[in-house]
C-alpha atoms as a PDB file:
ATOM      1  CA  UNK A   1       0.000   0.000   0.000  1.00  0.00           C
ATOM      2  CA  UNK A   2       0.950   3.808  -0.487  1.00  0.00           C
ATOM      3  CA  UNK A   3       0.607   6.714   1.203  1.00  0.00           C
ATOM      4  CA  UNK A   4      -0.994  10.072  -0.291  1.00  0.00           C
ATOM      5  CA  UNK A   5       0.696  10.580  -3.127  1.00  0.00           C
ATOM      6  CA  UNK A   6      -0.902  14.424  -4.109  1.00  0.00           C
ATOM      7  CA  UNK A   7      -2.928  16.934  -2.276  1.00  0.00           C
ATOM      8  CA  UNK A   8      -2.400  20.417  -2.469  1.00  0.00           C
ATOM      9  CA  UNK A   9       0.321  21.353   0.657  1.00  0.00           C
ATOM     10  CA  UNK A  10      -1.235  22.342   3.995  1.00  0.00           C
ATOM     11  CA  UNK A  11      -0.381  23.994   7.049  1.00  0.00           C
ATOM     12  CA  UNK A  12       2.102  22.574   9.223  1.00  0.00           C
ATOM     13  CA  UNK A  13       0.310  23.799  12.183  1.00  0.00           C
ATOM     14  CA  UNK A  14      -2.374  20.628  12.405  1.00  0.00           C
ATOM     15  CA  UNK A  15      -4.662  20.690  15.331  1.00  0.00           C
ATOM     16  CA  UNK A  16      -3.691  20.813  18.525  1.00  0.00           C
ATOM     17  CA  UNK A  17      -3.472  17.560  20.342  1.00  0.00           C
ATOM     18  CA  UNK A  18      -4.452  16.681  24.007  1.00  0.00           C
ATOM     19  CA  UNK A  19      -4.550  20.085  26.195  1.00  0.00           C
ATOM     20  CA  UNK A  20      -3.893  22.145  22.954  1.00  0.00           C
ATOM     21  CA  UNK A  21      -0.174  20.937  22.560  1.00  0.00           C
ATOM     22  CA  UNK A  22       1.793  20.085  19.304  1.00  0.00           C
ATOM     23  CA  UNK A  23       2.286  16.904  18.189  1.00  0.00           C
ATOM     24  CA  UNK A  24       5.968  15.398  17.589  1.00  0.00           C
ATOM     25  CA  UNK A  25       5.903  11.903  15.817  1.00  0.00           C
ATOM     26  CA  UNK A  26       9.486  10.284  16.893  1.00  0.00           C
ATOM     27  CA  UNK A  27      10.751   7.281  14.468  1.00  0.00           C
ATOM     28  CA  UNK A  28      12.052   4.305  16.403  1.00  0.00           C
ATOM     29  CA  UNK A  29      15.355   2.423  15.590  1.00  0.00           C
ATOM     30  CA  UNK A  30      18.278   4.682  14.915  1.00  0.00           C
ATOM     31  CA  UNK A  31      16.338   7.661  15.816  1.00  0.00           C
ATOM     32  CA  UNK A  32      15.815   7.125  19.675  1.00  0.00           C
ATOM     33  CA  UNK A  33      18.175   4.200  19.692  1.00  0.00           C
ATOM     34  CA  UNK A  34      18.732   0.586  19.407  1.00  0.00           C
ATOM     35  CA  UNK A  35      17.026  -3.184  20.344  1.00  0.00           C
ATOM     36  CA  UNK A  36      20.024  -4.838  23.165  1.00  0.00           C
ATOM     37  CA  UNK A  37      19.704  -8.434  21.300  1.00  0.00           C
ATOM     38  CA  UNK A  38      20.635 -11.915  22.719  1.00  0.00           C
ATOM     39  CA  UNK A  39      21.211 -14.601  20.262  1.00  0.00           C
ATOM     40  CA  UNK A  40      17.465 -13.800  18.351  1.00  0.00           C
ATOM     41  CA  UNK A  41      15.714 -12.017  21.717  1.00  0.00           C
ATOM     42  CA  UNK A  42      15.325  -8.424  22.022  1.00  0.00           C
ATOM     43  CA  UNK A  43      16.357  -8.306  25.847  1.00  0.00           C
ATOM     44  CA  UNK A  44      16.309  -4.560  25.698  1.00  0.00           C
ATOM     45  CA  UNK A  45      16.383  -0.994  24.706  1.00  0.00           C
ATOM     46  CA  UNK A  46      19.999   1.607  24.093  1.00  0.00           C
ATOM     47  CA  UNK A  47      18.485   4.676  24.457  1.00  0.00           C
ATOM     48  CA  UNK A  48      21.070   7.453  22.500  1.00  0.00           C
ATOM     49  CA  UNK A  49      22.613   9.851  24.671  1.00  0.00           C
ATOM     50  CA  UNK A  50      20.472  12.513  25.845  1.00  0.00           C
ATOM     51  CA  UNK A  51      17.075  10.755  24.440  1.00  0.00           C
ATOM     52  CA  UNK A  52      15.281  10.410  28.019  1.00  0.00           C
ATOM     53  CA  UNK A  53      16.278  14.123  28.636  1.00  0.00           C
ATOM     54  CA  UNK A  54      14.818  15.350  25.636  1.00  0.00           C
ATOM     55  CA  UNK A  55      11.084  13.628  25.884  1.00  0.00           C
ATOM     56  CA  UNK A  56      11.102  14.670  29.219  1.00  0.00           C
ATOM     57  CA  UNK A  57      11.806  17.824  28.382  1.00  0.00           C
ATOM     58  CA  UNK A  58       9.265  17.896  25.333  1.00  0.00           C
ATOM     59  CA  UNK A  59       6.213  16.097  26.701  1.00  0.00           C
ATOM     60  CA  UNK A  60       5.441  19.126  29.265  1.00  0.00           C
ATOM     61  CA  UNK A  61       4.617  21.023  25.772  1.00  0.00           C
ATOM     62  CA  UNK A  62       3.992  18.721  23.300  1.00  0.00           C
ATOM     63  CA  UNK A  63       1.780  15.404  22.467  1.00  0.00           C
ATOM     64  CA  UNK A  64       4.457  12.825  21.561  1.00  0.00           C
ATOM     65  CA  UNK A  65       3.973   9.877  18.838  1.00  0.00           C
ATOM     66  CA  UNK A  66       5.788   7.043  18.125  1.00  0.00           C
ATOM     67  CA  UNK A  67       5.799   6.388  14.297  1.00  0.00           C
ATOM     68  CA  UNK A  68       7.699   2.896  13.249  1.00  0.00           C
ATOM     69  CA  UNK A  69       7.784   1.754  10.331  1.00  0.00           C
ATOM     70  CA  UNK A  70       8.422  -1.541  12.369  1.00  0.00           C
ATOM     71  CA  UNK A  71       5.657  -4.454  12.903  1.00  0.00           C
ATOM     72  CA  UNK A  72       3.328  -3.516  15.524  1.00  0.00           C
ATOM     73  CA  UNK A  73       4.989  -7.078  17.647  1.00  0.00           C
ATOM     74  CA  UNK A  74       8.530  -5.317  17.725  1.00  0.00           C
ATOM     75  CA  UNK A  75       7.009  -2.097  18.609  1.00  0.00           C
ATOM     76  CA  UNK A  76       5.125  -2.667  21.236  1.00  0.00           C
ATOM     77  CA  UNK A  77       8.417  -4.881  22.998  1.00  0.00           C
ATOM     78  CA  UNK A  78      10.868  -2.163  22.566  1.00  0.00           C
ATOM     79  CA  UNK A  79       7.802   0.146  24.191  1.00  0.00           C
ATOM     80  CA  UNK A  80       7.778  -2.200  27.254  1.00  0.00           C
ATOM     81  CA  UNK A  81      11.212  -1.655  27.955  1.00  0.00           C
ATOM     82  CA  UNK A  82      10.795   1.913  29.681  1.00  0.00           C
ATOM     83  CA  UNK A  83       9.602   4.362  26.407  1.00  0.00           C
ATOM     84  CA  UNK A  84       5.949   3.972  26.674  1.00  0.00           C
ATOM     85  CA  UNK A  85       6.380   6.604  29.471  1.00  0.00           C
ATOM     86  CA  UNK A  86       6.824   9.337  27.341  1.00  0.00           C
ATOM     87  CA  UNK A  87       4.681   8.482  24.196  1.00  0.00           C
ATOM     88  CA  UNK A  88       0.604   8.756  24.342  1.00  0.00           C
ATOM     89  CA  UNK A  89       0.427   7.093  21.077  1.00  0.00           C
ATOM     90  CA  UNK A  90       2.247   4.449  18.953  1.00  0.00           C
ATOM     91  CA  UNK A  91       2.349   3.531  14.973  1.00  0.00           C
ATOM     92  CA  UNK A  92       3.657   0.944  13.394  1.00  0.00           C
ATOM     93  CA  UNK A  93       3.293  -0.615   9.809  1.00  0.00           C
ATOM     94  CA  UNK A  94       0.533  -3.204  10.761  1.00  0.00           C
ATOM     95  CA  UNK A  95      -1.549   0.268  11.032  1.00  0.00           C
ATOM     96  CA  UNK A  96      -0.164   2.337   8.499  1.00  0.00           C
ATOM     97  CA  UNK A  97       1.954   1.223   5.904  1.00  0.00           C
ATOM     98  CA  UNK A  98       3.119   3.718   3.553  1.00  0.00           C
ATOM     99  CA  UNK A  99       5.927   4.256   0.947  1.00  0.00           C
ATOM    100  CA  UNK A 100       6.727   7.277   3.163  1.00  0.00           C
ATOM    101  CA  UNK A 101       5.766   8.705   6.777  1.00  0.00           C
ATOM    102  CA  UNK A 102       3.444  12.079   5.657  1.00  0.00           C
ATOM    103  CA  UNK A 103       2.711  13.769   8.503  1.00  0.00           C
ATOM    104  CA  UNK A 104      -0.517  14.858   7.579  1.00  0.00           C
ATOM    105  CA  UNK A 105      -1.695  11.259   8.493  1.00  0.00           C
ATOM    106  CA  UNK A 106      -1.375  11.819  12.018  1.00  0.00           C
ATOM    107  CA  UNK A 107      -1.604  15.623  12.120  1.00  0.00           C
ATOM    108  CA  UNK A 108       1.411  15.482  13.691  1.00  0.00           C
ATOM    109  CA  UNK A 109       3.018  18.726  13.460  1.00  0.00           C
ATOM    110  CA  UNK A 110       6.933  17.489  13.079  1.00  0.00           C
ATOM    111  CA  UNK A 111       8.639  14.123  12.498  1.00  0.00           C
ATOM    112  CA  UNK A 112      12.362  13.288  13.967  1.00  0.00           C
ATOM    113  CA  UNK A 113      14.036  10.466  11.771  1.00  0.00           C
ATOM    114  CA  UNK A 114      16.819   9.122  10.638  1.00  0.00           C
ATOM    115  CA  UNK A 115      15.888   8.604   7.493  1.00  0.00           C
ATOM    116  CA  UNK A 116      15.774  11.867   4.823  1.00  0.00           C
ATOM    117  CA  UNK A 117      13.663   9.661   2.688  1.00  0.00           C
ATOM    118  CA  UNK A 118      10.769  10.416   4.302  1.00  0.00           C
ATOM    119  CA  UNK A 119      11.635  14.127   4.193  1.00  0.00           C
ATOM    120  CA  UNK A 120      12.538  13.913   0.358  1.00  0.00           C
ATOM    121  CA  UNK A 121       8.999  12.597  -0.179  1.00  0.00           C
ATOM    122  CA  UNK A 122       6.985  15.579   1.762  1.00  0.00           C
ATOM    123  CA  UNK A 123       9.122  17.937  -0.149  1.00  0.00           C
ATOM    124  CA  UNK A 124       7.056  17.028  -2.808  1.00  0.00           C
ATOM    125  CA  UNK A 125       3.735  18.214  -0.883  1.00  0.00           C
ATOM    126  CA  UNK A 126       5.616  21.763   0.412  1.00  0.00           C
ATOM    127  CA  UNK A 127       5.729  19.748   4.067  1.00  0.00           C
ATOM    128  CA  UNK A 128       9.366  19.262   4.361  1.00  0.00           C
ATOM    129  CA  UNK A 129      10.187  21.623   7.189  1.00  0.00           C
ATOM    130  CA  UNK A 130       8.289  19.559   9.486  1.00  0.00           C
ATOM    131  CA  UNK A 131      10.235  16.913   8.917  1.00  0.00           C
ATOM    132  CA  UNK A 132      13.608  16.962  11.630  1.00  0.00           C
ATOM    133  CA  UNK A 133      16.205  14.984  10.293  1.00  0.00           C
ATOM    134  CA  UNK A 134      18.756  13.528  12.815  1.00  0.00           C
ATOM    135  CA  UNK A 135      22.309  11.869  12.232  1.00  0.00           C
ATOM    136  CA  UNK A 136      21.667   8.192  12.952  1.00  0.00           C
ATOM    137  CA  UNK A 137      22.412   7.052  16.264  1.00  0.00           C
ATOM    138  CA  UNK A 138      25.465   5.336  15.736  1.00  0.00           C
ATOM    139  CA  UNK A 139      26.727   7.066  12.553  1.00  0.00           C
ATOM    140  CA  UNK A 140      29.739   8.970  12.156  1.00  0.00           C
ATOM    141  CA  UNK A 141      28.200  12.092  12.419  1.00  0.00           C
ATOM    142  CA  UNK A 142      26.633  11.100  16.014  1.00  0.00           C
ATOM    143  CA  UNK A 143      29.948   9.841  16.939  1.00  0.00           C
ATOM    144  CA  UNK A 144      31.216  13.015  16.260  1.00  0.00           C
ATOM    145  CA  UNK A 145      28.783  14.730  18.710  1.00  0.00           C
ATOM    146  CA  UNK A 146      26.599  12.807  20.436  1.00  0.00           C
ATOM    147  CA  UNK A 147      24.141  15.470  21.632  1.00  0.00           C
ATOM    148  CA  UNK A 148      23.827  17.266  18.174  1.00  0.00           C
ATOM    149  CA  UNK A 149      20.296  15.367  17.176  1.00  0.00           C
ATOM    150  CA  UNK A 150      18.957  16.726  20.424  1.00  0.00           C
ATOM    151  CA  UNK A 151      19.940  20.613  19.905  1.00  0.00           C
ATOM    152  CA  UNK A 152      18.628  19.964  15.860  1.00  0.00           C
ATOM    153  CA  UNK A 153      15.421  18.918  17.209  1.00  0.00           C
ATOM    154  CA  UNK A 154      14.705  21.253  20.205  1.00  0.00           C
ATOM    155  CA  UNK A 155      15.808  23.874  17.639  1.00  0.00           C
ATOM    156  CA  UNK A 156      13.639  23.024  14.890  1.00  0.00           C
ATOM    157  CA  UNK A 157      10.184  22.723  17.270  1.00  0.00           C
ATOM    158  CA  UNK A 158      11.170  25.245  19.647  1.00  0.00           C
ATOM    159  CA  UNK A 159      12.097  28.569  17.744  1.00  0.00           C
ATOM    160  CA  UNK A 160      13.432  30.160  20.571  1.00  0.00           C
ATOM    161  CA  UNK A 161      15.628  27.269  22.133  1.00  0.00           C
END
């Protein structure tokens, strides 16, 4: 299946979610961090550095999402390893699979990935700048500076950060 594939571009200011707050959709692996694997068992969840900071910082002002891209089995197991805390709401491809994640589907008003495909494909619709892309956790670039994804996304949802 595909996602919306035209529509005239809309405002990147969707409604408000739960007590009139902004909605951030957060991809999964490589975006908040890894699976901790034993032989074929997920046993746990890495977390990147500064992660737990940030969402506590963010849900005080903002609805948060989890968008994966990820069946909904794997999803919900990372979730029980401590992030359900900060996410009112979870996605995964069982629900919504898509060639690419358009926010517009969950009215979310910004999505931190990994991945610039899925901000190459809004583009398209005049939606890119709610797209926040990070450096892979992992990468060279997060190597480099391990806290640099957080400061790209407080900057990009909070103007005055």
């Amino acid at each position: 299946m595909s996602g919306p594939s035209s529509g005239p571009p809309v405002s990147l200011t969707f409604g408000k979610g739960r007590h009139n707050m902004r909605r951030i959709a957060f991809d999964l692996d490589e975006t908040l961090g890894v699976p901790v694997i034993d032989g074929r068992d997920i046993v746990g969840w890495q977390m990147r550095p500064g992660c737990a900071e940030l969402l506590d910082r963010l849900q005080v002002s903002f609805f948060l999402l989890l968008w994966s891209v990820s069946p909904r089995r794997y999803v919900d197991k990372v979730l029980s390893f401590g992030l359900k805390r900060w996410f009112s709401e979870s996605h995964s491809w069982d629900e919504m699979p898509a060639r690419w994640k358009d926010v517009r589907l969950l009215k979310a008003d910004f999505l931190v990935d990994d991945s610039p495909h899925h901000r190459q494909a809004a583009e398209q619709f005049g939606l890119g700048a709610a797209y926040v892309l990070v450096p892979a956790y992992g990468s060279p670039e997060d190597a480099a500076d391990p806290l640099a994804w957080v400061r790209m996304v407080e900057s990009a949802v909070t103007p005055n950060a």
